[in-house]
Protein backbone atom coordinates (compact mmCIF):
# COMPACT_ATOMS: atom_id res chain seq x y z
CA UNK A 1 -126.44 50.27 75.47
CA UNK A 2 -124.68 48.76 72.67
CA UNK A 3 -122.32 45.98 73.85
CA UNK A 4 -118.70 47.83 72.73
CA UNK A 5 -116.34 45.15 73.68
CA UNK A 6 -118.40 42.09 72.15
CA UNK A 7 -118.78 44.61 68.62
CA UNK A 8 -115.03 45.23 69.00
CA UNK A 9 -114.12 41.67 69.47
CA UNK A 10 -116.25 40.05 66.59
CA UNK A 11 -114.70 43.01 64.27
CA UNK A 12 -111.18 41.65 65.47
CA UNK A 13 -112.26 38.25 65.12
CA UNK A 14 -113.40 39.30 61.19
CA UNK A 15 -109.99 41.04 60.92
CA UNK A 16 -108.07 38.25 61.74
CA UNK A 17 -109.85 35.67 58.99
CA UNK A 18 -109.34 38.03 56.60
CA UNK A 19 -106.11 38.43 57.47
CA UNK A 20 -105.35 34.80 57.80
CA UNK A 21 -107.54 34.18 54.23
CA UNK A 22 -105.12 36.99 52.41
CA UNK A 23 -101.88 35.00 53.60
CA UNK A 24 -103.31 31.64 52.32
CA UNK A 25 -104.63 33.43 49.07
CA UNK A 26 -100.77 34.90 48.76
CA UNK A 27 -99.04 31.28 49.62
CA UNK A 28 -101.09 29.68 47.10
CA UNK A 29 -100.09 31.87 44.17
CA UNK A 30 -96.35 31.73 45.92
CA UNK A 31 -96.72 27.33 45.10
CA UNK A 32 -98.26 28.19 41.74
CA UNK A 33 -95.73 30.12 40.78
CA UNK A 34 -92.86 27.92 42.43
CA UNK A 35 -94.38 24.65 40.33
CA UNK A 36 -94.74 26.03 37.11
CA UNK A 37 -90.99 26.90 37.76
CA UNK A 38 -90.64 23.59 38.35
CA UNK A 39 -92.38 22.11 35.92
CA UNK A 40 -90.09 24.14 33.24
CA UNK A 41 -87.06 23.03 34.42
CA UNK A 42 -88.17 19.41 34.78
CA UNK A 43 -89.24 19.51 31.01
CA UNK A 44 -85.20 20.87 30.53
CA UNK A 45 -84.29 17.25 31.62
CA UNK A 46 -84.13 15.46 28.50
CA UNK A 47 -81.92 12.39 29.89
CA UNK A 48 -80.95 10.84 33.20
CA UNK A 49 -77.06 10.91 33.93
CA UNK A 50 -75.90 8.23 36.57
CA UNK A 51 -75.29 11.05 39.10
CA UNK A 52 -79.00 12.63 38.59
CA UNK A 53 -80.54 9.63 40.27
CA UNK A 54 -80.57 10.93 43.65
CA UNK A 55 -81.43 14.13 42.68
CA UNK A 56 -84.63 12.85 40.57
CA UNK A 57 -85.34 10.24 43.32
CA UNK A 58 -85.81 13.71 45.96
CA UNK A 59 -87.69 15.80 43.28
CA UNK A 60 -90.01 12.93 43.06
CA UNK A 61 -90.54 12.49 46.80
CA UNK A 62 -90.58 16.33 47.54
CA UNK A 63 -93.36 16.36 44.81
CA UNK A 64 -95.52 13.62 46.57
CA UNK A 65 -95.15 15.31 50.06
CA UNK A 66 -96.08 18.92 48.44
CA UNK A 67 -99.20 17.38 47.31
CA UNK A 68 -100.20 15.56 50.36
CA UNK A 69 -99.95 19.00 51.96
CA UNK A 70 -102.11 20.98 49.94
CA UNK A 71 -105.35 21.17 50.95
CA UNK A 72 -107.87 18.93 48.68
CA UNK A 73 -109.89 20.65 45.45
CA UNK A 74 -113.41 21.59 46.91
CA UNK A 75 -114.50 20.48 43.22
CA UNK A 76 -112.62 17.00 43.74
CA UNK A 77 -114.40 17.15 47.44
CA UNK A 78 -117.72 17.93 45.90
CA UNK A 79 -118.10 15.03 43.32
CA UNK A 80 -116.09 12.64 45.86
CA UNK A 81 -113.92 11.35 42.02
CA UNK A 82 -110.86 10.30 44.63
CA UNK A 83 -112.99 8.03 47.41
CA UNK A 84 -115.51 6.41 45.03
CA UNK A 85 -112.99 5.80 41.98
CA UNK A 86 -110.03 4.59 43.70
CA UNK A 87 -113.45 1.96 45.93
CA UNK A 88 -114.03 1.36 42.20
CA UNK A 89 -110.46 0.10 41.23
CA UNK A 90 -109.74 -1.65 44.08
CA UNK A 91 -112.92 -3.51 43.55
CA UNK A 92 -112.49 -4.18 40.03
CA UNK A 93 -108.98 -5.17 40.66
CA UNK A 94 -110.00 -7.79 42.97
CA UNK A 95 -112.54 -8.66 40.61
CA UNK A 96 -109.70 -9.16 37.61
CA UNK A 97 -107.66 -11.17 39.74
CA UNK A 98 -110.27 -13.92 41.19
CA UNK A 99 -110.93 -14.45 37.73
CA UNK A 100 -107.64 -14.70 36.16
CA UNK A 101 -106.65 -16.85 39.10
CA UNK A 102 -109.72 -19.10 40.20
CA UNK A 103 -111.70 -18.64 37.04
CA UNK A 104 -114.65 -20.35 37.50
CA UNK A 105 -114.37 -21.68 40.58
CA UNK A 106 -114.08 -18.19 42.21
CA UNK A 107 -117.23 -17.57 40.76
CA UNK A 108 -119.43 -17.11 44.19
CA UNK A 109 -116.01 -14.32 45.64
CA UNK A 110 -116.86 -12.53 42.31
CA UNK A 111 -120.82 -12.27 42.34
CA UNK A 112 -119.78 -10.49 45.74
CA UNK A 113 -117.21 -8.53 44.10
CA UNK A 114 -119.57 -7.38 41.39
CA UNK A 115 -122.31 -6.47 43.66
CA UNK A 116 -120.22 -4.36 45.61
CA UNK A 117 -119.10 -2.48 42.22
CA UNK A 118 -122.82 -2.08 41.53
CA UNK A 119 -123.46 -0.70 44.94
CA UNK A 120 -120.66 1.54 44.43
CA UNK A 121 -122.00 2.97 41.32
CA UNK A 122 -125.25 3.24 42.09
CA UNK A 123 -124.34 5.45 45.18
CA UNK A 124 -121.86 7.73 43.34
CA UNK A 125 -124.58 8.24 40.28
CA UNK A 126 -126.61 10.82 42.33
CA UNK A 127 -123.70 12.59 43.81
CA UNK A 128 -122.15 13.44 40.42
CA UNK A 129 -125.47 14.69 39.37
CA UNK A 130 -125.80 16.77 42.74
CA UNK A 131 -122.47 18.08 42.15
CA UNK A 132 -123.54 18.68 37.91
CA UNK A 133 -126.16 20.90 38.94
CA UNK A 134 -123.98 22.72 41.21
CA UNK A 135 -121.94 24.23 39.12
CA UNK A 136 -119.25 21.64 39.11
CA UNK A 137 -116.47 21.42 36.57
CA UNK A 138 -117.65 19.46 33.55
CA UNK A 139 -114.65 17.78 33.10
CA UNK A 140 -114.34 15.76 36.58
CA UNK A 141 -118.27 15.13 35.51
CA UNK A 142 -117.25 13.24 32.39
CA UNK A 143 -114.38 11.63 34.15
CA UNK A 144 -116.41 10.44 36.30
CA UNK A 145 -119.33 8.84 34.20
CA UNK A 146 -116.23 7.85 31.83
CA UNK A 147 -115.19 5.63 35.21
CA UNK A 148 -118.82 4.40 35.63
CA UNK A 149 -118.74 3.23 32.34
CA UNK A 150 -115.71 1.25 32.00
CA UNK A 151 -116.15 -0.43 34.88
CA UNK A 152 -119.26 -2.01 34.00
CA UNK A 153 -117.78 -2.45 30.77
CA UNK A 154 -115.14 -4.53 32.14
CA UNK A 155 -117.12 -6.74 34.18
CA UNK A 156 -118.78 -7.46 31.50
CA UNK A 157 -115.84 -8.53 29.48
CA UNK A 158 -114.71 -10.10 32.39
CA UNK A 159 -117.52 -12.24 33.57
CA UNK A 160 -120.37 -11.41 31.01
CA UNK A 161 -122.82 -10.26 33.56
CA UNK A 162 -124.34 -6.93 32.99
CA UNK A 163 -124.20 -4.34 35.82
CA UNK A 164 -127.57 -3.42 37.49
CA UNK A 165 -128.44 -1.44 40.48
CA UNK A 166 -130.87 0.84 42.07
CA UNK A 167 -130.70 4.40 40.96
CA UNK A 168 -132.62 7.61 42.21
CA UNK A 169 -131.93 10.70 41.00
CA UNK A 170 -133.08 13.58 42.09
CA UNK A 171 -133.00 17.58 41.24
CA UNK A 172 -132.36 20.15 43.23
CA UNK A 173 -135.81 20.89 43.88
CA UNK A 174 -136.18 17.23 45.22
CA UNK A 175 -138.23 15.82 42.09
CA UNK A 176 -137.35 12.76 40.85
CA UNK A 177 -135.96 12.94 37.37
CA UNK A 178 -134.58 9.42 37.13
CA UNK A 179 -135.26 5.98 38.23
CA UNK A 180 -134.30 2.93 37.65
CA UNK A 181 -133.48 -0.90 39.31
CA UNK A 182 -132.52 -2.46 36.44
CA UNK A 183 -128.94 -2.11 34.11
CA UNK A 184 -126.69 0.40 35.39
CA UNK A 185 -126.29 0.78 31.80
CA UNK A 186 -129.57 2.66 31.32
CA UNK A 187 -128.86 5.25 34.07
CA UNK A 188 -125.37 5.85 32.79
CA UNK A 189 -127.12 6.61 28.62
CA UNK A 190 -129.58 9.07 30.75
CA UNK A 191 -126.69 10.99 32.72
CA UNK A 192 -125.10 11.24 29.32
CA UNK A 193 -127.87 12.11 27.29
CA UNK A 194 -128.46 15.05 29.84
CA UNK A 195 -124.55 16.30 29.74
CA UNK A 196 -124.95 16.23 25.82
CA UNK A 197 -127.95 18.00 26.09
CA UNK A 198 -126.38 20.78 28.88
CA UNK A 199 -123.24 20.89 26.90
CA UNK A 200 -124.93 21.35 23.51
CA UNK A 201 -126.86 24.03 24.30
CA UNK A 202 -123.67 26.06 25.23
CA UNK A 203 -122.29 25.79 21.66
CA UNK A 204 -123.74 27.58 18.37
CA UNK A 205 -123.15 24.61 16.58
CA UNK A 206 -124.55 21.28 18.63
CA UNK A 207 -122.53 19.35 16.35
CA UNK A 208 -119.18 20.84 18.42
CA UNK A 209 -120.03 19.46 21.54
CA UNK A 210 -117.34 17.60 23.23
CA UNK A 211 -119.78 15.44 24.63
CA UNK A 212 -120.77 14.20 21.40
CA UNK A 213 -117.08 13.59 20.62
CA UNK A 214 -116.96 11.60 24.47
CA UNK A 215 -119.85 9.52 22.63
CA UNK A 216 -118.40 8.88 19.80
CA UNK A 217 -114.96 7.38 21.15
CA UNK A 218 -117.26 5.73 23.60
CA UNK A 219 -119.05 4.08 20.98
CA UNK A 220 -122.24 5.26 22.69
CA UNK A 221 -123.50 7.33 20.27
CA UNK A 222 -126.67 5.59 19.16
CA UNK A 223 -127.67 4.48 22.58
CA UNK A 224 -127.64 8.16 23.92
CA UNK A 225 -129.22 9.16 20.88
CA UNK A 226 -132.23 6.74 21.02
CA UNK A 227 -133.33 8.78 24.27
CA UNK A 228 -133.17 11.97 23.10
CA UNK A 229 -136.86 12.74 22.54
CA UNK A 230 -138.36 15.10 20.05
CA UNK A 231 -141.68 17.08 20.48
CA UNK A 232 -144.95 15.18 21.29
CA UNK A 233 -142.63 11.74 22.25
CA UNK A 234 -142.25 12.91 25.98
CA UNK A 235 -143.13 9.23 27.74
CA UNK A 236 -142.42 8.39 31.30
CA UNK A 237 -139.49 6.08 30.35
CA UNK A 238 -137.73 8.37 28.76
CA UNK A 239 -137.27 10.24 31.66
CA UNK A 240 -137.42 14.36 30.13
CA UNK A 241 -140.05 15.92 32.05
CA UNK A 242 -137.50 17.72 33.72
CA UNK A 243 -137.09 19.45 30.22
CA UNK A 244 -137.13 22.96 29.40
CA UNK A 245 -138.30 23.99 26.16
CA UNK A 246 -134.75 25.26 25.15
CA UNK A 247 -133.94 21.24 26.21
CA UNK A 248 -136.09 20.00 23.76
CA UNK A 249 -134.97 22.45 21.12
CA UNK A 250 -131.61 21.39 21.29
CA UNK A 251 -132.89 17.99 21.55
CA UNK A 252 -134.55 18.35 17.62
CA UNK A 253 -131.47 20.05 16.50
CA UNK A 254 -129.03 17.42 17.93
CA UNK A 255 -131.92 14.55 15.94
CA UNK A 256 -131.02 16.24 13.16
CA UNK A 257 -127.24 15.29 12.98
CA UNK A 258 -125.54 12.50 11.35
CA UNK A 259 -124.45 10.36 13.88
């Protein structure tokens, strides 16, 4: 016989996340609705009067505590932008302090700084792309790589030592589509050569891509461009085999620009 009681209490059970999910579902559009409220009236304020300190000094602190009670974005979760990034700064903080302050004779405290940024990097690398192929919002992508990339850029301003690391990047399917133990600067040309390539082919006109605008303000242009392959140039350093033909496609339209 059929077991009623367990049936009936896993259907309650059921009931009750549902019920639970609907009430956090209804809250949340309750805090949207209550900020962008907010967020009107604040842009109201156009000066601070002597008396409005107090009152802008509690907005400010009731805005801090309504975001520490949130629960975190599952997208900002996913690509782990808030641990590795704010690793990142601190890092490079330390890094522009030592040598504003010891300069050269810091020099060992930074090499240890630096490879710690590396390490950093070359960790977070293969999570972004995890969390690319996932579905993940473009924009914390770019933000990301956009982090990657000044950083090295800045310890390279900073101490003129280029940024190198071990990098393994995988697909979903577990193939390895990138490799590298050399400068951090290669993997970071590849990871945008493929969002240029992803973002492209969503556009009618290649040319539109905000990636290629990213690029461009970058200064990376040429770089990127130099390993996008056209037909019958698919070598091993290049790193394409992962390629549909649709890639490669938009690959020979994007060779095609003026950049």
């Amino acid at each position: 016989m059929p077991d009623t009681k367990s049936s009936a209490a896993s259907g309650s059970s059921k009931q009750r996340r549902s019920d639970k999910d609907d009430a956090s579902a209804a809250a949340l559009a309750r805090v949207a609705t209550f900020l962008q409220q907010a967020t009107d009236a604040a842009k109201a304020v156009k000066n601070l009067p002597p008396a409005g300190v107090a009152d802008l000094r509690r907005a400010r602190s009731l805005a801090a505590a309504l975001l520490d009670t949130l629960p975190p974005d599952p997208a900002l979760e996913q690509i782990k932008i808030l641990e590795y990034k704010g690793r990142i700064d601190a890092l490079l903080s330390m890094l522009r302090s030592s040598c504003a302050v010891d300069g050269q004779d810091g020099y060992a405290d930074q090499l240890v700084c630096m490879d710690q940024i590396c390490t950093a990097i070359s960790s977070w690398l293969p999570i972004i792309w995890n969390a690319f192929e996932s579905g993940a919002d473009l924009r914390l992508v770019r933000a990301s790589i956009v982090c990657c990339n000044q950083t090295v850029d800045a310890m390279w301003e900073l101490c003129e030592i280029r940024a190198s690391g071990q990098v393994n990047i995988k697909s979903a399917a577990g193939e390895i589509i990138f490799k590298s133990s050399d400068d951090l600067s290669d993997a970071l040309n590849w990871f945008w050569r493929e969002l240029l390539i992803f973002d492209a082919r969503q556009k009618s006109d290649p040319s539109s891509s905000t990636i290629l605008a990213d690029l461009k303000n970058l200064r990376m242009a040429k770089s990127v461009f130099e390993l996008l392959a056209s037909d019958g140039e698919n070598t091993a350093d290049l790193f394409n085999k992962h390629w549909t033909p649709e890639m490669h496609e938009v690959a020979r339209k994007l060779l095609k620009l003026r950049i």
